[in-house]
C-alpha atoms as a PDB file:
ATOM      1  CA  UNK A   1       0.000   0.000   0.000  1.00  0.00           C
ATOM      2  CA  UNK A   2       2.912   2.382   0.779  1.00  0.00           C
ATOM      3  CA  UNK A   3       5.235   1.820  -2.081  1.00  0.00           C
ATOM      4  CA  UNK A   4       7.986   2.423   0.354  1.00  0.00           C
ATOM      5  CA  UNK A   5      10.391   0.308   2.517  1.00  0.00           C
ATOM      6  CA  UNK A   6       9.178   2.527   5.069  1.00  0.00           C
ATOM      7  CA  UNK A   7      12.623   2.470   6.635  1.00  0.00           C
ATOM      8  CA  UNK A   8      13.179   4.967   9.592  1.00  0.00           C
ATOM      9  CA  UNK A   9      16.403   5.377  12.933  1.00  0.00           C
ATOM     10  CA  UNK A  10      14.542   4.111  16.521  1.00  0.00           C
ATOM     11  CA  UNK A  11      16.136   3.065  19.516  1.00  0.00           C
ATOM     12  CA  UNK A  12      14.269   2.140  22.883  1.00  0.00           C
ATOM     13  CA  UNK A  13      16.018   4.777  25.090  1.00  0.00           C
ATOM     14  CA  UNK A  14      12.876   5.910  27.343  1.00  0.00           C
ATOM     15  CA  UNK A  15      13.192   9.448  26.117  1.00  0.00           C
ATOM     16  CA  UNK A  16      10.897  12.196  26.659  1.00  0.00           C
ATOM     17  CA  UNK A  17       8.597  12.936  23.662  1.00  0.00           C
ATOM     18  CA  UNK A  18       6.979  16.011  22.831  1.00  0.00           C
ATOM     19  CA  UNK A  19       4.388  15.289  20.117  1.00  0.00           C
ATOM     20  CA  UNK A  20       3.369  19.258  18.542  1.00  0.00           C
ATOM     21  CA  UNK A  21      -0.020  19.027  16.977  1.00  0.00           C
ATOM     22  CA  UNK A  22       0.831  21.118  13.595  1.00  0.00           C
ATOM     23  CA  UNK A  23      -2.721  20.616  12.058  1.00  0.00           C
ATOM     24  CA  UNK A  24      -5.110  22.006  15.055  1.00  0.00           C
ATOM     25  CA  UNK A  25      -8.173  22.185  13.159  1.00  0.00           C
ATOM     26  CA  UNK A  26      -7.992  18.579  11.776  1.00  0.00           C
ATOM     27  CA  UNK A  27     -10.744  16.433  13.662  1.00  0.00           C
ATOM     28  CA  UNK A  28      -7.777  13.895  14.849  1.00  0.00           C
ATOM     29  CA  UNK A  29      -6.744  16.812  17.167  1.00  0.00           C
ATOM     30  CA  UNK A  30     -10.027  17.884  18.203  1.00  0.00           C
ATOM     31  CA  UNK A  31      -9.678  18.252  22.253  1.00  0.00           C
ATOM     32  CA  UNK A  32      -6.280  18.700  22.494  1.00  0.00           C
ATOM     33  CA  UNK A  33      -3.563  21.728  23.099  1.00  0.00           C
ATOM     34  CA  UNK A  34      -0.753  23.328  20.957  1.00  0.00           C
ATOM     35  CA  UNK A  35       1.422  20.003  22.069  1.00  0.00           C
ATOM     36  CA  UNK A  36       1.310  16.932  24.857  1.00  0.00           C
ATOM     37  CA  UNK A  37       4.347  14.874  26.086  1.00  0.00           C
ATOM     38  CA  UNK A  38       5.070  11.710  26.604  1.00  0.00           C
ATOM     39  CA  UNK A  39       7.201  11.055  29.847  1.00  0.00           C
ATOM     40  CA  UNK A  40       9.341   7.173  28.411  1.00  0.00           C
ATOM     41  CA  UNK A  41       8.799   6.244  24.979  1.00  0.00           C
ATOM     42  CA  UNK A  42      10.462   4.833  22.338  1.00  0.00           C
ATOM     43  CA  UNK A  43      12.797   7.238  19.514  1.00  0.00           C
ATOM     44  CA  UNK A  44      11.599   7.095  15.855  1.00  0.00           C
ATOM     45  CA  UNK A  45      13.669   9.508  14.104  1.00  0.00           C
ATOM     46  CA  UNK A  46      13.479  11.035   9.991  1.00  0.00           C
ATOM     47  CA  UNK A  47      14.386   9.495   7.770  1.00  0.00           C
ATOM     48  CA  UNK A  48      10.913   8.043   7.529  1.00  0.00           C
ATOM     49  CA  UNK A  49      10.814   6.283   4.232  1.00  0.00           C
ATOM     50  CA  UNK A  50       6.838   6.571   3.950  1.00  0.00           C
ATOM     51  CA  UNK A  51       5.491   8.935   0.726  1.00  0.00           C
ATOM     52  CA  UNK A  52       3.860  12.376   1.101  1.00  0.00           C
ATOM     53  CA  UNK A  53       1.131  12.547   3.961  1.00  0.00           C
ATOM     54  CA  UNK A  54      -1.799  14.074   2.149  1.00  0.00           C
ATOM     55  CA  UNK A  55      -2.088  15.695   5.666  1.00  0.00           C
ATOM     56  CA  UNK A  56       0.634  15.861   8.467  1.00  0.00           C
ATOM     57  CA  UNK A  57      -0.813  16.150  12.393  1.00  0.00           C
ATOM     58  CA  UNK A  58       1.565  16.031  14.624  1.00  0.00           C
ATOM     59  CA  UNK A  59       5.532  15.824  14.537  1.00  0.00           C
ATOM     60  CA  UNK A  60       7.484  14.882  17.649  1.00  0.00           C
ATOM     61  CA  UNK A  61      10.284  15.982  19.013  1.00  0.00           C
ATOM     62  CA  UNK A  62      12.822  13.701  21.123  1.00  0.00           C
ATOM     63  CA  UNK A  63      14.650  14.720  24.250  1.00  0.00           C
ATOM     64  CA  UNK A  64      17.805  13.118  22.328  1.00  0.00           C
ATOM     65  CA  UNK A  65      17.436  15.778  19.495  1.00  0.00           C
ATOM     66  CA  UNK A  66      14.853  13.879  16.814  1.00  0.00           C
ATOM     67  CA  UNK A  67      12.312  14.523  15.222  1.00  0.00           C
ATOM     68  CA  UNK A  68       9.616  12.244  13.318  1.00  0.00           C
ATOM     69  CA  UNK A  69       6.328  13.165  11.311  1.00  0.00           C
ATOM     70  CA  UNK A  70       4.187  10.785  14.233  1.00  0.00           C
ATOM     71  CA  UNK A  71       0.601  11.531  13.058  1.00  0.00           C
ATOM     72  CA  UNK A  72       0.526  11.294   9.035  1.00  0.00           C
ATOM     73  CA  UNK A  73      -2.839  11.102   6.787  1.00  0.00           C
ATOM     74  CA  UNK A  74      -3.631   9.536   3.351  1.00  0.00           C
ATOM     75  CA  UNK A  75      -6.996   8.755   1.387  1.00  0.00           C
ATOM     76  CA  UNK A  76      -6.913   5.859  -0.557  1.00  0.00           C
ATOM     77  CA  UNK A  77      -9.536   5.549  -2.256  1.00  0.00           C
ATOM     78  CA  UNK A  78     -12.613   5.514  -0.479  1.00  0.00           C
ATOM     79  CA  UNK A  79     -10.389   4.723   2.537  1.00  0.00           C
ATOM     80  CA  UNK A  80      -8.690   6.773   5.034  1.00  0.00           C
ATOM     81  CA  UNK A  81      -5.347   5.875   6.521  1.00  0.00           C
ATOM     82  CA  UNK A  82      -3.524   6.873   9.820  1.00  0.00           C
ATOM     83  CA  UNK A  83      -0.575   6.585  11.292  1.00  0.00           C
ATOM     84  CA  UNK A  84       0.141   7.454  14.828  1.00  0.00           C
ATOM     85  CA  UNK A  85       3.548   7.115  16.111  1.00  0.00           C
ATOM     86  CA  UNK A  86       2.968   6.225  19.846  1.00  0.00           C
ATOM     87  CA  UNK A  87       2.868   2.982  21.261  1.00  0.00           C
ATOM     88  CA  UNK A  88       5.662   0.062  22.368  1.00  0.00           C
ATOM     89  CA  UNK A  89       5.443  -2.958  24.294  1.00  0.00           C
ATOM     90  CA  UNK A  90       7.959  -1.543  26.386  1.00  0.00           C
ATOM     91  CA  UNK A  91       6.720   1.481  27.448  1.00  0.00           C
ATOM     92  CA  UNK A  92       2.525   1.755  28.921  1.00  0.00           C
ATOM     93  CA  UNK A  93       1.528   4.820  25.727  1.00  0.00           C
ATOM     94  CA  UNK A  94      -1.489   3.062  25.076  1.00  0.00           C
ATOM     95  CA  UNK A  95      -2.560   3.749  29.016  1.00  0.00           C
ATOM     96  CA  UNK A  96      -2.546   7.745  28.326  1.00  0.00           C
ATOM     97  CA  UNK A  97      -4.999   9.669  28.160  1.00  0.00           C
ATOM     98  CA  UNK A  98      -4.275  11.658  25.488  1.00  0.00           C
ATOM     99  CA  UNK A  99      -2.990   8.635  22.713  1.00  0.00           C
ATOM    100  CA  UNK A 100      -6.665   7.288  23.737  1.00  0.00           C
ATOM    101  CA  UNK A 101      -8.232  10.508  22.903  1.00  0.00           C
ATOM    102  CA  UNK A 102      -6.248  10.637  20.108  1.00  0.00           C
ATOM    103  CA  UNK A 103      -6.926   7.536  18.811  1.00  0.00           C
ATOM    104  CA  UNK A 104     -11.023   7.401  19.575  1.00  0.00           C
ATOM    105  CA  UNK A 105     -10.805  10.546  16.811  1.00  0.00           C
ATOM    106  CA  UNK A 106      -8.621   8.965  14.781  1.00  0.00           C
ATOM    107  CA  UNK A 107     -11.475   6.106  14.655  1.00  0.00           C
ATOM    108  CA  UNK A 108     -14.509   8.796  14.257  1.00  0.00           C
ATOM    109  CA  UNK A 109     -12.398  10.718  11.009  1.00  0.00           C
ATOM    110  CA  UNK A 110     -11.672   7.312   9.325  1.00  0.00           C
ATOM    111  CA  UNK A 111     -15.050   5.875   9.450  1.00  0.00           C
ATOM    112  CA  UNK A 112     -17.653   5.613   6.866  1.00  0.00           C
ATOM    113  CA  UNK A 113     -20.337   8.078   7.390  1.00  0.00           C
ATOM    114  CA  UNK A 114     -23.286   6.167   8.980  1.00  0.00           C
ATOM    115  CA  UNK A 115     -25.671   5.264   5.766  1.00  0.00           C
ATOM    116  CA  UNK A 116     -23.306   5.652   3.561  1.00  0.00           C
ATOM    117  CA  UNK A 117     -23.386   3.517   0.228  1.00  0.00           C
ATOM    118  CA  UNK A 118     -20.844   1.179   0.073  1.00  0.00           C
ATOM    119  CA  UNK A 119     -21.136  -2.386  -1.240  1.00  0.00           C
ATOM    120  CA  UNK A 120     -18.465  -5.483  -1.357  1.00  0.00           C
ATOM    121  CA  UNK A 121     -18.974  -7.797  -3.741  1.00  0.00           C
ATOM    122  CA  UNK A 122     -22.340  -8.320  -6.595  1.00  0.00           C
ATOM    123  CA  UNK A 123     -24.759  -5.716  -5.558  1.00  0.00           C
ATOM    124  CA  UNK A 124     -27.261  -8.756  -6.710  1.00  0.00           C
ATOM    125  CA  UNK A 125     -25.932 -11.434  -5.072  1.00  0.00           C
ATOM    126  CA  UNK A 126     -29.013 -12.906  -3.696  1.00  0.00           C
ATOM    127  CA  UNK A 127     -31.252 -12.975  -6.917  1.00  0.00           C
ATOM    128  CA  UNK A 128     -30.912 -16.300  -8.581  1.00  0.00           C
ATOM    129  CA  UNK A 129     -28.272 -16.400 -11.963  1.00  0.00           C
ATOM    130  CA  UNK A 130     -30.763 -16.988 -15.105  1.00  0.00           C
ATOM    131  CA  UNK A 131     -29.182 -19.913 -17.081  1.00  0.00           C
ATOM    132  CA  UNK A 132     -27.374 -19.152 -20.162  1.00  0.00           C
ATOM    133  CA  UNK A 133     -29.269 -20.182 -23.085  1.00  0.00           C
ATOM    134  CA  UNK A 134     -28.057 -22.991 -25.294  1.00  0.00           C
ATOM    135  CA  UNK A 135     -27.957 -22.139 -29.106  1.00  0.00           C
END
């Protein structure tokens, strides 16, 4: 889906992590300040070998010095896609209160609008097939 190797530098050092929301009036950011932090988490650093976010939310910044694009946006389609930076086995992010908040409207922006038409498969799938006629 990326097209990318989507190589990037990381190292589990417990840093402190200052995540800068950089698109406030995006939904995914709706409830939160200019920035929140991050007390132990893991360092993802730029390079990231990802293509162009159609829209970039949030780039942190690393206690060591790094920086990384940590909340990135695409449409695909009729799909959305994000990625959100936070989160190790190492280190409790999942547990904050802000990831949650930001991931709860991360899961409202992606979703289909409620009604919305959108079909997998034969949109007649239940009528029965007509036989082909023999000549």
């Amino acid at each position: 889906m990326m097209g990318t190797g989507c190589g990037l530098k990381w190292r589990e050092a417990g840093e402190q992590e200052r995540l800068w929301v950089v698109s406030p009036g995006h939904p995914i950011a709706e409830g939160l300040g200019e920035h929140f932090e991050l007390p132990h988490t893991e360092m993802y650093g730029e390079l990231f070998d990802i293509p162009q976010p159609d829209e970039l939310i949030f780039i942190s910044w690393f206690e060591g010095g790094n920086v990384f694009r940590s909340g990135c946006c695409w449409n695909r389609g009729k799909g959305k896609v994000f990625y959100f930076r936070p989160g190790h086995e190492t280190f409790p992010i999942f547990f904050d209160p802000t990831v949650i908040r930001v991931i709860a409207n991360a899961c409202r922006w992606a979703a289909r609008p409620v009604g919305s038409p959108y079909s997998l498969g034969c949109p007649n799938a239940n009528e029965p097939l007509n036989p082909i006629p023999k000549k």
